[in-house]
PDB file of N, CA and C in Angstrom:
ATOM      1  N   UNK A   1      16.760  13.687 -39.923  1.00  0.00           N
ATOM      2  CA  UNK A   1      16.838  13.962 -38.509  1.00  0.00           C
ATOM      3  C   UNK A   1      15.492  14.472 -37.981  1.00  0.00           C
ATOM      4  N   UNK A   2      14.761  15.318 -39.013  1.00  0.00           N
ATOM      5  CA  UNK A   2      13.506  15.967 -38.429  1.00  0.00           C
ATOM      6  C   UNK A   2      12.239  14.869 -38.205  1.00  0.00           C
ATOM      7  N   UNK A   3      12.655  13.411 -38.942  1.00  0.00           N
ATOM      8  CA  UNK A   3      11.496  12.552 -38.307  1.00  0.00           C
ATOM      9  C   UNK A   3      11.935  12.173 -37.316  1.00  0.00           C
ATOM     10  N   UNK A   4      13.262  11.300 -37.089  1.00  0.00           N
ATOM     11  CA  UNK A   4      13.179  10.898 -35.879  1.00  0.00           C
ATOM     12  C   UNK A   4      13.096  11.954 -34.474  1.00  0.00           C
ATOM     13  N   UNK A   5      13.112  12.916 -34.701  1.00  0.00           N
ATOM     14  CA  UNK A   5      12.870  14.337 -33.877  1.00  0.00           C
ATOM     15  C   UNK A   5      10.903  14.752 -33.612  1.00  0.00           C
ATOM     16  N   UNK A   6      10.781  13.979 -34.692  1.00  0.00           N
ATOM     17  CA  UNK A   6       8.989  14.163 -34.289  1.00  0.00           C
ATOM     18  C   UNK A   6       8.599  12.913 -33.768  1.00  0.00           C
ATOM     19  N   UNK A   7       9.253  11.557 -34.507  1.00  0.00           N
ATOM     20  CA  UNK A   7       8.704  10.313 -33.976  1.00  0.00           C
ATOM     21  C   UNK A   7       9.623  10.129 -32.147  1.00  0.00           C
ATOM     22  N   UNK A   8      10.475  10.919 -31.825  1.00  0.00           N
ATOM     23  CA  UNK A   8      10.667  10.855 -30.535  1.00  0.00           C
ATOM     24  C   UNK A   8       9.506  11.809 -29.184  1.00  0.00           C
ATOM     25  N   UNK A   9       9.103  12.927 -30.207  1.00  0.00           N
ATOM     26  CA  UNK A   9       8.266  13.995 -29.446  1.00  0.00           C
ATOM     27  C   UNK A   9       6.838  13.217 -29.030  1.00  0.00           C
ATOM     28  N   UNK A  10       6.504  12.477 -30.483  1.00  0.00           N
ATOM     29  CA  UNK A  10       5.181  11.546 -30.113  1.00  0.00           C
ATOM     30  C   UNK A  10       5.353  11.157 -29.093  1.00  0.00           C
ATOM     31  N   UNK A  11       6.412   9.850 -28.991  1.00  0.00           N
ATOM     32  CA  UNK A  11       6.514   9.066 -27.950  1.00  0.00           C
ATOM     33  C   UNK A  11       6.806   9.259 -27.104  1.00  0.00           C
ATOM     34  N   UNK A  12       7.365  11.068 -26.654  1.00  0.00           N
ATOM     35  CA  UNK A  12       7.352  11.469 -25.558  1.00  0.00           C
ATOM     36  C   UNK A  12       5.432  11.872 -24.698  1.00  0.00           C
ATOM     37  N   UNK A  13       5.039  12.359 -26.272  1.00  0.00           N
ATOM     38  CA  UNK A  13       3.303  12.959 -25.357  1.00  0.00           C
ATOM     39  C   UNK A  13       2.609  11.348 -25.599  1.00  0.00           C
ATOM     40  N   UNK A  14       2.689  10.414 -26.039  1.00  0.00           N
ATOM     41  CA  UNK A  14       2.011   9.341 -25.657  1.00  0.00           C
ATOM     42  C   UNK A  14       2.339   8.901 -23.976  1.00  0.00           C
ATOM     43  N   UNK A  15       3.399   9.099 -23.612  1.00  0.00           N
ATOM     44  CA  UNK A  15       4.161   8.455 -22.148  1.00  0.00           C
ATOM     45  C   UNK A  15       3.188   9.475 -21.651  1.00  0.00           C
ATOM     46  N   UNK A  16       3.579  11.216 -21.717  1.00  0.00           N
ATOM     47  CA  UNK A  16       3.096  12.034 -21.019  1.00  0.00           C
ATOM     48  C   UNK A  16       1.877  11.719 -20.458  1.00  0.00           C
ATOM     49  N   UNK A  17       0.868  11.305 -21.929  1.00  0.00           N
ATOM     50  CA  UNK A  17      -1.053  11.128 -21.457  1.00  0.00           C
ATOM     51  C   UNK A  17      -1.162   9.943 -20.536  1.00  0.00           C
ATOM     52  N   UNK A  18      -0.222   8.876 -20.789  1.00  0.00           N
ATOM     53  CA  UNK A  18       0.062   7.919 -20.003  1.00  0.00           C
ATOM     54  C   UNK A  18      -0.340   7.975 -18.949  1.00  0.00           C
ATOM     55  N   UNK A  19       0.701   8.892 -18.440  1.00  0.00           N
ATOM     56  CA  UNK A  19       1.041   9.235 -17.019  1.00  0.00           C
ATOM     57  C   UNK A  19       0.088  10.288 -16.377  1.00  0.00           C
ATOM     58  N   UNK A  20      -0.638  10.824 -17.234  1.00  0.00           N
ATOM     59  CA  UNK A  20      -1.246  11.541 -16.656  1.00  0.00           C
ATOM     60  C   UNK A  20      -3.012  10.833 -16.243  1.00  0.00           C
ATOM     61  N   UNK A  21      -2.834   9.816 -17.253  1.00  0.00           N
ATOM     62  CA  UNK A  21      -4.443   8.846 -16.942  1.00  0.00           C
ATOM     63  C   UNK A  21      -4.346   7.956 -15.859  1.00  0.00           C
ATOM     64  N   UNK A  22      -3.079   7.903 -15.597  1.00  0.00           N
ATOM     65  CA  UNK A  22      -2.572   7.154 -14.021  1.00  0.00           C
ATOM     66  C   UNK A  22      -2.762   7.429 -12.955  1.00  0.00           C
ATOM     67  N   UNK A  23      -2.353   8.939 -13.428  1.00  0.00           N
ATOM     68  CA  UNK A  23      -1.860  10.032 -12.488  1.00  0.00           C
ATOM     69  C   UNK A  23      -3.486   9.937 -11.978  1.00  0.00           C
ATOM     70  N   UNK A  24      -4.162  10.123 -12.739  1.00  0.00           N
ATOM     71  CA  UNK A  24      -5.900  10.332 -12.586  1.00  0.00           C
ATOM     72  C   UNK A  24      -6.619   9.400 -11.691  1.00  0.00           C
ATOM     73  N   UNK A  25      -6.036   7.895 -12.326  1.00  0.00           N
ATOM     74  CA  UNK A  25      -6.596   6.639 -11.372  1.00  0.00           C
ATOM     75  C   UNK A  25      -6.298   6.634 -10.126  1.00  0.00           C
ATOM     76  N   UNK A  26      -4.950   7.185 -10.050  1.00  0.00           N
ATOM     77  CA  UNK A  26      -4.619   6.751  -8.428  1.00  0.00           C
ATOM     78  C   UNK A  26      -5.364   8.013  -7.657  1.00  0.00           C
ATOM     79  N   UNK A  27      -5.697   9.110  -8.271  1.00  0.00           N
ATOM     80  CA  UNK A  27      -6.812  10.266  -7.137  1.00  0.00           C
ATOM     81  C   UNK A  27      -7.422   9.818  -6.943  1.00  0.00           C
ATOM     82  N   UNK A  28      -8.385   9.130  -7.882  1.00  0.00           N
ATOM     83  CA  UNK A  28      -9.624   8.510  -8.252  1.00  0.00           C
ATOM     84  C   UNK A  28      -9.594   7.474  -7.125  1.00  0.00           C
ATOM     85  N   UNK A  29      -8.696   6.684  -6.845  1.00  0.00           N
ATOM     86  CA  UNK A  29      -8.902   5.816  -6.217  1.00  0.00           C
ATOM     87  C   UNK A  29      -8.826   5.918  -4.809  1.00  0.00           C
ATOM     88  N   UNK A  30      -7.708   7.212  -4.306  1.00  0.00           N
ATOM     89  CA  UNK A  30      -7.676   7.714  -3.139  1.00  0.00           C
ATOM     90  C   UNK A  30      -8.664   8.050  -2.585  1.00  0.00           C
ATOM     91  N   UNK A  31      -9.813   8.714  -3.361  1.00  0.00           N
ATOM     92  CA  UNK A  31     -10.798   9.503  -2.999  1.00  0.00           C
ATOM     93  C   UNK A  31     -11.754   8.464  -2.861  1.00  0.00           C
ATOM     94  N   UNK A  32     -11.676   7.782  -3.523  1.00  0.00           N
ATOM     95  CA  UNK A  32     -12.657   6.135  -3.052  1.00  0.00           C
ATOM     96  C   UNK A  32     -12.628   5.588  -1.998  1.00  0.00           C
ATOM     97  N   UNK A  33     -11.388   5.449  -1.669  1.00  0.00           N
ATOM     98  CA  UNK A  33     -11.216   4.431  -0.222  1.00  0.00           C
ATOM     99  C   UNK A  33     -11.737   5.529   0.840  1.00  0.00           C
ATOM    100  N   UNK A  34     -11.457   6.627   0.885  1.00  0.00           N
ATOM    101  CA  UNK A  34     -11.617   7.391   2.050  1.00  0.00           C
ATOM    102  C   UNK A  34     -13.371   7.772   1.996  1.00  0.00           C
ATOM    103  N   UNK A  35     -13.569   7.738   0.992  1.00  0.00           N
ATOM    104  CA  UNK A  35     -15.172   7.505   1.034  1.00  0.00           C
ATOM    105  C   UNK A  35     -15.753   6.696   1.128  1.00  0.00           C
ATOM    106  N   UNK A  36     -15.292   5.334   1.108  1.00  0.00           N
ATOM    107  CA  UNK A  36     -15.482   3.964   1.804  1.00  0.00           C
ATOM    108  C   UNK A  36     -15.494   3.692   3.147  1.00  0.00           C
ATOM    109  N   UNK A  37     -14.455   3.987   3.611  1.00  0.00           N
ATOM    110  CA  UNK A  37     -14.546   4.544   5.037  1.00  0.00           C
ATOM    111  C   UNK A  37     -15.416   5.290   5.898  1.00  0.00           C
ATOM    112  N   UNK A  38     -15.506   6.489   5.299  1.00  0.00           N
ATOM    113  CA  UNK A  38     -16.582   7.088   5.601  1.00  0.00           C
ATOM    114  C   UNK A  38     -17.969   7.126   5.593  1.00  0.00           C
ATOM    115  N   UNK A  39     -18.319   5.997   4.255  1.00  0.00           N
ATOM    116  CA  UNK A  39     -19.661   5.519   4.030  1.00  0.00           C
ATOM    117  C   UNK A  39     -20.020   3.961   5.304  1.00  0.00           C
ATOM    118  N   UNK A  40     -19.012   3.188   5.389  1.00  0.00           N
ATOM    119  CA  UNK A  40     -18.761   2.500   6.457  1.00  0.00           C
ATOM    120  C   UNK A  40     -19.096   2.872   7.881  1.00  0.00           C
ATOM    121  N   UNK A  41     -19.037   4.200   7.811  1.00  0.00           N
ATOM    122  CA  UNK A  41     -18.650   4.767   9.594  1.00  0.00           C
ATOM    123  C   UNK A  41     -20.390   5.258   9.636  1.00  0.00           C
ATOM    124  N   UNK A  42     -20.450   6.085   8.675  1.00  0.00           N
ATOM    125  CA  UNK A  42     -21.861   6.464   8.681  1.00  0.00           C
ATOM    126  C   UNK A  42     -23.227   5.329   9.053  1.00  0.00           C
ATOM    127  N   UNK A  43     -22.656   4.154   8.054  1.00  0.00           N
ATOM    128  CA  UNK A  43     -23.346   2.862   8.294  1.00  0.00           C
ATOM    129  C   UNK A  43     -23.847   2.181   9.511  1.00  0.00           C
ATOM    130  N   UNK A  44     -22.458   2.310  10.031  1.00  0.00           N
ATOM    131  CA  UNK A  44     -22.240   1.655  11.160  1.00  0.00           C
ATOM    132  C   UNK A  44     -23.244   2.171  12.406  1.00  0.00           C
ATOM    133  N   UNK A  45     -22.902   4.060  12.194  1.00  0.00           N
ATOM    134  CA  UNK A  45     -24.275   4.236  13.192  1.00  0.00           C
ATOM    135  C   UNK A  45     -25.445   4.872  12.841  1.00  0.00           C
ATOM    136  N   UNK A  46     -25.712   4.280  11.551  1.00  0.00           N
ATOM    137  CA  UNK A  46     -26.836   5.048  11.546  1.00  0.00           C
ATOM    138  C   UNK A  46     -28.330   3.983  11.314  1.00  0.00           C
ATOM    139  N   UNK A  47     -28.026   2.483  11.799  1.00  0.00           N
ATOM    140  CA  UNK A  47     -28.574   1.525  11.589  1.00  0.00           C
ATOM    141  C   UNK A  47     -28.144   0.148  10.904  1.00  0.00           C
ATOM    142  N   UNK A  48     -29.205  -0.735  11.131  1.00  0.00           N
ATOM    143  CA  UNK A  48     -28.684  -2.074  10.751  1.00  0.00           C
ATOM    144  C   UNK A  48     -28.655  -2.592   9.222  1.00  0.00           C
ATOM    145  N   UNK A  49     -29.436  -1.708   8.443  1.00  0.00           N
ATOM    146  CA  UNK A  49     -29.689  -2.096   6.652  1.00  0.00           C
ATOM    147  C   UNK A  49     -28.342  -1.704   6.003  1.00  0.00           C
ATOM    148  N   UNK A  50     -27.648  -2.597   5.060  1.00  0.00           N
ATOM    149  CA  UNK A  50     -26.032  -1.954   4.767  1.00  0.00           C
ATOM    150  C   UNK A  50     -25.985  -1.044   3.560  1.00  0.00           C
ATOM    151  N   UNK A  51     -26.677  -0.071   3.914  1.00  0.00           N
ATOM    152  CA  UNK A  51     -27.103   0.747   2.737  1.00  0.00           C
ATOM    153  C   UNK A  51     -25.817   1.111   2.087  1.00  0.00           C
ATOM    154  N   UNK A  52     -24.763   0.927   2.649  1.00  0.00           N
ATOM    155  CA  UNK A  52     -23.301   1.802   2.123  1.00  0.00           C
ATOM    156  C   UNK A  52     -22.542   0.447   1.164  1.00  0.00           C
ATOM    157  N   UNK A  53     -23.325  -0.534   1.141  1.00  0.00           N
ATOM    158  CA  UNK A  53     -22.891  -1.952   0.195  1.00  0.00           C
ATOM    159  C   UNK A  53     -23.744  -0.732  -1.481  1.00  0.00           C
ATOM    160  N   UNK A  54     -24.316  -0.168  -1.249  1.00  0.00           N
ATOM    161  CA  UNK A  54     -24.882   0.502  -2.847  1.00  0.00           C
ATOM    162  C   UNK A  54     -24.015   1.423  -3.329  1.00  0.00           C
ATOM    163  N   UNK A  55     -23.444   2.137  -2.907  1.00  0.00           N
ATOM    164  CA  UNK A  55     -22.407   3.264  -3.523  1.00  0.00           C
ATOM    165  C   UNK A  55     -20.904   2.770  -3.360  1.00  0.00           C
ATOM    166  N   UNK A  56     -20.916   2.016  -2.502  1.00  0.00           N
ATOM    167  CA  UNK A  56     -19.470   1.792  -2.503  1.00  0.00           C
ATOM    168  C   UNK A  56     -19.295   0.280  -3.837  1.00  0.00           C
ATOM    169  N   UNK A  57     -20.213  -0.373  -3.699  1.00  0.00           N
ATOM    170  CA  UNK A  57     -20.211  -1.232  -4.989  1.00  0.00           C
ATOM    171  C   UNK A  57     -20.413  -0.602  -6.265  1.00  0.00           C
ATOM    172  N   UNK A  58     -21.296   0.404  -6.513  1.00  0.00           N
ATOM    173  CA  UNK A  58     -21.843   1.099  -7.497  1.00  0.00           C
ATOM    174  C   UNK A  58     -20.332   2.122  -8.302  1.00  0.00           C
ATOM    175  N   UNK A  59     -19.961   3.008  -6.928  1.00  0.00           N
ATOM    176  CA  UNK A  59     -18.230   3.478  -7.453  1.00  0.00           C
ATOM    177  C   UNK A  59     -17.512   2.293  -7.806  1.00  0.00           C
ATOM    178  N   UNK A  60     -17.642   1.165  -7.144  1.00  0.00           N
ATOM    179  CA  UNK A  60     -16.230   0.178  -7.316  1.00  0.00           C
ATOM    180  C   UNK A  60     -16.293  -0.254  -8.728  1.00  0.00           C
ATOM    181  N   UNK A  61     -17.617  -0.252  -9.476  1.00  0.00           N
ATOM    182  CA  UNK A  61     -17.308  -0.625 -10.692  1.00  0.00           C
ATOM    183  C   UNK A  61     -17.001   0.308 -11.796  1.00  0.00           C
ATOM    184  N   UNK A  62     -17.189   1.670 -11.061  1.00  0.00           N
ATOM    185  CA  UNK A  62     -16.560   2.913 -11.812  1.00  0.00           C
ATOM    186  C   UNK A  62     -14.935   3.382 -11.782  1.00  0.00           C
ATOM    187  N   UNK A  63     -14.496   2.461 -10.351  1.00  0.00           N
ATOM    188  CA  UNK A  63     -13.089   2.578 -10.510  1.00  0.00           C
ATOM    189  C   UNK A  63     -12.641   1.790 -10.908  1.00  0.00           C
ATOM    190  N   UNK A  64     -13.213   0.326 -11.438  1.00  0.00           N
ATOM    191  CA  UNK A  64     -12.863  -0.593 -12.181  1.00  0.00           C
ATOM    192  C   UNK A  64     -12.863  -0.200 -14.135  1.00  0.00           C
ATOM    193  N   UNK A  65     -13.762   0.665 -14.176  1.00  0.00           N
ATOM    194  CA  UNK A  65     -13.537   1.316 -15.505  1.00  0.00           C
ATOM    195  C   UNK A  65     -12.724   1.765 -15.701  1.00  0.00           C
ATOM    196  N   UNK A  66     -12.320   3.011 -14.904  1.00  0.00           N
ATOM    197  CA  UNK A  66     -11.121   3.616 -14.838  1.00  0.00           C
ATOM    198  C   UNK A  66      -9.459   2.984 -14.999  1.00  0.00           C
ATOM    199  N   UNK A  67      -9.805   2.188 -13.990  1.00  0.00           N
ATOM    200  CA  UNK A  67      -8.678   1.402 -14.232  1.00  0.00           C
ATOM    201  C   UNK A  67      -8.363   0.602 -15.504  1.00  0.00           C
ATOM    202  N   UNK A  68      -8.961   0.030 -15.863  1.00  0.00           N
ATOM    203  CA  UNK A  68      -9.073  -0.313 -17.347  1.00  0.00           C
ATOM    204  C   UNK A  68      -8.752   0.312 -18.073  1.00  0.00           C
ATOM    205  N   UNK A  69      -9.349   1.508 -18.797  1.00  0.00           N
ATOM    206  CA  UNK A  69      -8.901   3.110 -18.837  1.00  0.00           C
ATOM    207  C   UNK A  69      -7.344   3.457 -19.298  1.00  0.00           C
ATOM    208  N   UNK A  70      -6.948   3.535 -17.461  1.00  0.00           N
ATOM    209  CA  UNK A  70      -5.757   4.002 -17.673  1.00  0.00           C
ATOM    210  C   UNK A  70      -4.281   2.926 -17.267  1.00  0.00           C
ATOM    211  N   UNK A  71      -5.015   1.553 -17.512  1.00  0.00           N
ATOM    212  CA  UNK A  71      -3.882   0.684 -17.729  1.00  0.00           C
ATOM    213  C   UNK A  71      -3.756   0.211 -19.217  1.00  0.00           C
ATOM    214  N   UNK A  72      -4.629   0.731 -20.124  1.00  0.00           N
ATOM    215  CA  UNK A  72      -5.294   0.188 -21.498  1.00  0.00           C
ATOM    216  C   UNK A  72      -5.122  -1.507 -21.249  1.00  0.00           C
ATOM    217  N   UNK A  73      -6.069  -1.945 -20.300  1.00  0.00           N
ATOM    218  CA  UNK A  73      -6.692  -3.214 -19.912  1.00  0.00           C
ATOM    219  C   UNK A  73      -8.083  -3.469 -20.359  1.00  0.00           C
ATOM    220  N   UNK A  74      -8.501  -4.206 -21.285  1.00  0.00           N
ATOM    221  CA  UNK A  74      -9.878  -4.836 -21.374  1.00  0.00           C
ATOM    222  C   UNK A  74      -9.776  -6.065 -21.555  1.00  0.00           C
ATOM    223  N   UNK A  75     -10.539  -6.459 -20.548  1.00  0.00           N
ATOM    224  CA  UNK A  75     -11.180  -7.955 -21.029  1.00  0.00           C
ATOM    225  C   UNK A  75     -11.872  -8.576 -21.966  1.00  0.00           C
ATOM    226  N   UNK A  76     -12.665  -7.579 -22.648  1.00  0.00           N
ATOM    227  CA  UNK A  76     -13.234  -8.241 -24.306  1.00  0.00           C
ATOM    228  C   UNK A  76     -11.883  -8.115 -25.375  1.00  0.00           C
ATOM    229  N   UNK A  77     -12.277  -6.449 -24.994  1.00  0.00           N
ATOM    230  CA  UNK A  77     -11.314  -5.832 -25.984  1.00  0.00           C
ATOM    231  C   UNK A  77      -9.914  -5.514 -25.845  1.00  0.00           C
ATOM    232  N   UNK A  78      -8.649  -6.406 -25.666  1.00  0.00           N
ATOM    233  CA  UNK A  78      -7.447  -6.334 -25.606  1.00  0.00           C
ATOM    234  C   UNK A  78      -6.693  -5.886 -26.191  1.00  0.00           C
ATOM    235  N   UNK A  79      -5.343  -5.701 -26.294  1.00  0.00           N
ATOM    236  CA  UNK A  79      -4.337  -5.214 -27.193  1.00  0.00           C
ATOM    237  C   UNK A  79      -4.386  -6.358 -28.593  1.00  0.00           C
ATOM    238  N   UNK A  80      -3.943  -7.255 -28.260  1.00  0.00           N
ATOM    239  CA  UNK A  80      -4.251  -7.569 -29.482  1.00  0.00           C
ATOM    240  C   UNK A  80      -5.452  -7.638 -30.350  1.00  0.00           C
ATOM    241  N   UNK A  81      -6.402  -8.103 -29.714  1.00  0.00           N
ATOM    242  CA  UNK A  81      -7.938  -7.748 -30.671  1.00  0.00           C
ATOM    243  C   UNK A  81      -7.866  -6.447 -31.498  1.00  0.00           C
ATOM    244  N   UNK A  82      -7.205  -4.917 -30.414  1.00  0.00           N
ATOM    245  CA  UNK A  82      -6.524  -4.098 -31.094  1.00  0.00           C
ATOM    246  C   UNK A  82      -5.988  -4.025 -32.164  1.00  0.00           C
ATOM    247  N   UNK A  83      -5.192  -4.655 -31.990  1.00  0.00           N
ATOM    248  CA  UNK A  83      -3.902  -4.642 -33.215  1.00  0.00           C
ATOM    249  C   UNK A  83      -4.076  -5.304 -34.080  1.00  0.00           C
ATOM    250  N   UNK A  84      -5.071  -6.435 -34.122  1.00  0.00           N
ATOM    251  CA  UNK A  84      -5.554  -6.981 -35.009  1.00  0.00           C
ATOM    252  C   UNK A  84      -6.750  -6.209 -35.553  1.00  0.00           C
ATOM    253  N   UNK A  85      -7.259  -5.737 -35.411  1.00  0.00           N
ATOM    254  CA  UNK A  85      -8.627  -4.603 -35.550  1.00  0.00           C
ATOM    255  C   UNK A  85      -7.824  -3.410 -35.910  1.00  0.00           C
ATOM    256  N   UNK A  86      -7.077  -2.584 -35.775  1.00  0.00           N
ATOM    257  CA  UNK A  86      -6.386  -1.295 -36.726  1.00  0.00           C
ATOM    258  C   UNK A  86      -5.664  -2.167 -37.835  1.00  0.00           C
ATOM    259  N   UNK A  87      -4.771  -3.725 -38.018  1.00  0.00           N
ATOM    260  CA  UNK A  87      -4.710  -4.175 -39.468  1.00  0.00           C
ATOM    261  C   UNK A  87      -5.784  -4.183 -40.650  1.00  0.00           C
ATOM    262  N   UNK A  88      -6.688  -4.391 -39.677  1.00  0.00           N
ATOM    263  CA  UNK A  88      -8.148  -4.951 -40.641  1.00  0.00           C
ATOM    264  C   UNK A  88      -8.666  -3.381 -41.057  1.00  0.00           C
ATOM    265  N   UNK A  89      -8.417  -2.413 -40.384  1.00  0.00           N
ATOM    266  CA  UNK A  89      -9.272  -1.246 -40.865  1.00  0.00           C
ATOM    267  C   UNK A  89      -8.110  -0.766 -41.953  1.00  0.00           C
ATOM    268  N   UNK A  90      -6.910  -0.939 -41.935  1.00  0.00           N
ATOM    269  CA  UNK A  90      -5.737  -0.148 -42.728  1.00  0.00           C
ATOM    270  C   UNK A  90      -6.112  -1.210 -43.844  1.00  0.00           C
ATOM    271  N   UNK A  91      -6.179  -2.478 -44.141  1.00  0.00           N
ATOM    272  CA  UNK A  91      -5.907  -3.525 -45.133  1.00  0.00           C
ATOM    273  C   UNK A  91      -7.318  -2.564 -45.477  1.00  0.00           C
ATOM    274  N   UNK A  92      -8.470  -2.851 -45.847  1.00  0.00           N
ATOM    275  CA  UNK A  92      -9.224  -2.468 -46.090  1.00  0.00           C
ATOM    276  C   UNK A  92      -9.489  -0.979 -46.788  1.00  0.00           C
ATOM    277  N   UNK A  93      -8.773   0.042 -45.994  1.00  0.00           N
ATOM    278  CA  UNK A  93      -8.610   1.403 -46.778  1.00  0.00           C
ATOM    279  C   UNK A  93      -7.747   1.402 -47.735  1.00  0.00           C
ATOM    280  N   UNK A  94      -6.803   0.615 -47.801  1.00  0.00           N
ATOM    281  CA  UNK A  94      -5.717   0.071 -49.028  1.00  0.00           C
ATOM    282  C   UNK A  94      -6.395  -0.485 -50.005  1.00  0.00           C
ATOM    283  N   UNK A  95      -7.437  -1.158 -50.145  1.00  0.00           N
ATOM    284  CA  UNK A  95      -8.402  -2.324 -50.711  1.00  0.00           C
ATOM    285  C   UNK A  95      -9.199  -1.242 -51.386  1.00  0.00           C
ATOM    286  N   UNK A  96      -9.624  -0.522 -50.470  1.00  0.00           N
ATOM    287  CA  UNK A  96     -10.718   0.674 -51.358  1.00  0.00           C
ATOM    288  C   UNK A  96     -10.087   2.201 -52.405  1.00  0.00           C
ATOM    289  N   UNK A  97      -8.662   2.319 -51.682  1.00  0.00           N
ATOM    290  CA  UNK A  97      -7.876   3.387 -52.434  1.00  0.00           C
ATOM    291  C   UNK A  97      -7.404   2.760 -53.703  1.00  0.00           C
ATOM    292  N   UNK A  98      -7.324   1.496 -53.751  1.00  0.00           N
ATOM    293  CA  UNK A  98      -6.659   1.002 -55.468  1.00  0.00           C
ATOM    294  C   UNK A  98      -7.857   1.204 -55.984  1.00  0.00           C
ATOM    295  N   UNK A  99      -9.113   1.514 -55.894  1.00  0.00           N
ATOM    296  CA  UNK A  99     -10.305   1.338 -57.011  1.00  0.00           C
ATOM    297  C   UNK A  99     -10.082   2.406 -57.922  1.00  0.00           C
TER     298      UNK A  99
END
């Protein structure tokens, strides 16, 4: 009873960090748009060069990290490349513990 009592607690604080790297993206992202806006407005009168195309592109690819992040989304590196990549490191420590 006492494993499945720990292997349920894991999978409760894995959900938890989950939710809490979510929890993170969506501030993250709130606080973006409204500074988009605001970098926009500033733009708008403070001349004709679109100087606010540099930070608002420059964050956008930092909230594109993020997001990645906390959807565990990569485009090189996927779940399975994952999961195939922690087999290969376990086969291998098995390979070296029989010596």
């Amino acid at each position: 009873m006492q494993v499945i009592e720990n292997k349920n607690e894991l999978r409760y604080r894995r959900a938890k960090d989950r939710v809490t790297k979510i929890k993170g993206f969506y501030t993250h992202l709130t606080i973006y748009v409204i500074f988009v806006v605001f970098f926009i407005y500033l733009n708008l009168n403070s001349g004709s060069f679109p100087w606010a195309l540099f930070p608002i592109v420059g964050w956008g690819m930092g909230i594109f990290g993020h997001a990645s992040e906390a959807f565990e989304y990569s485009i090189f590196f996927g779940k399975k490349w994952e999961q195939r990549k922690i087999k290969e490191i376990l086969r291998e420590e098995d390979d070296f513990l029989k010596f």
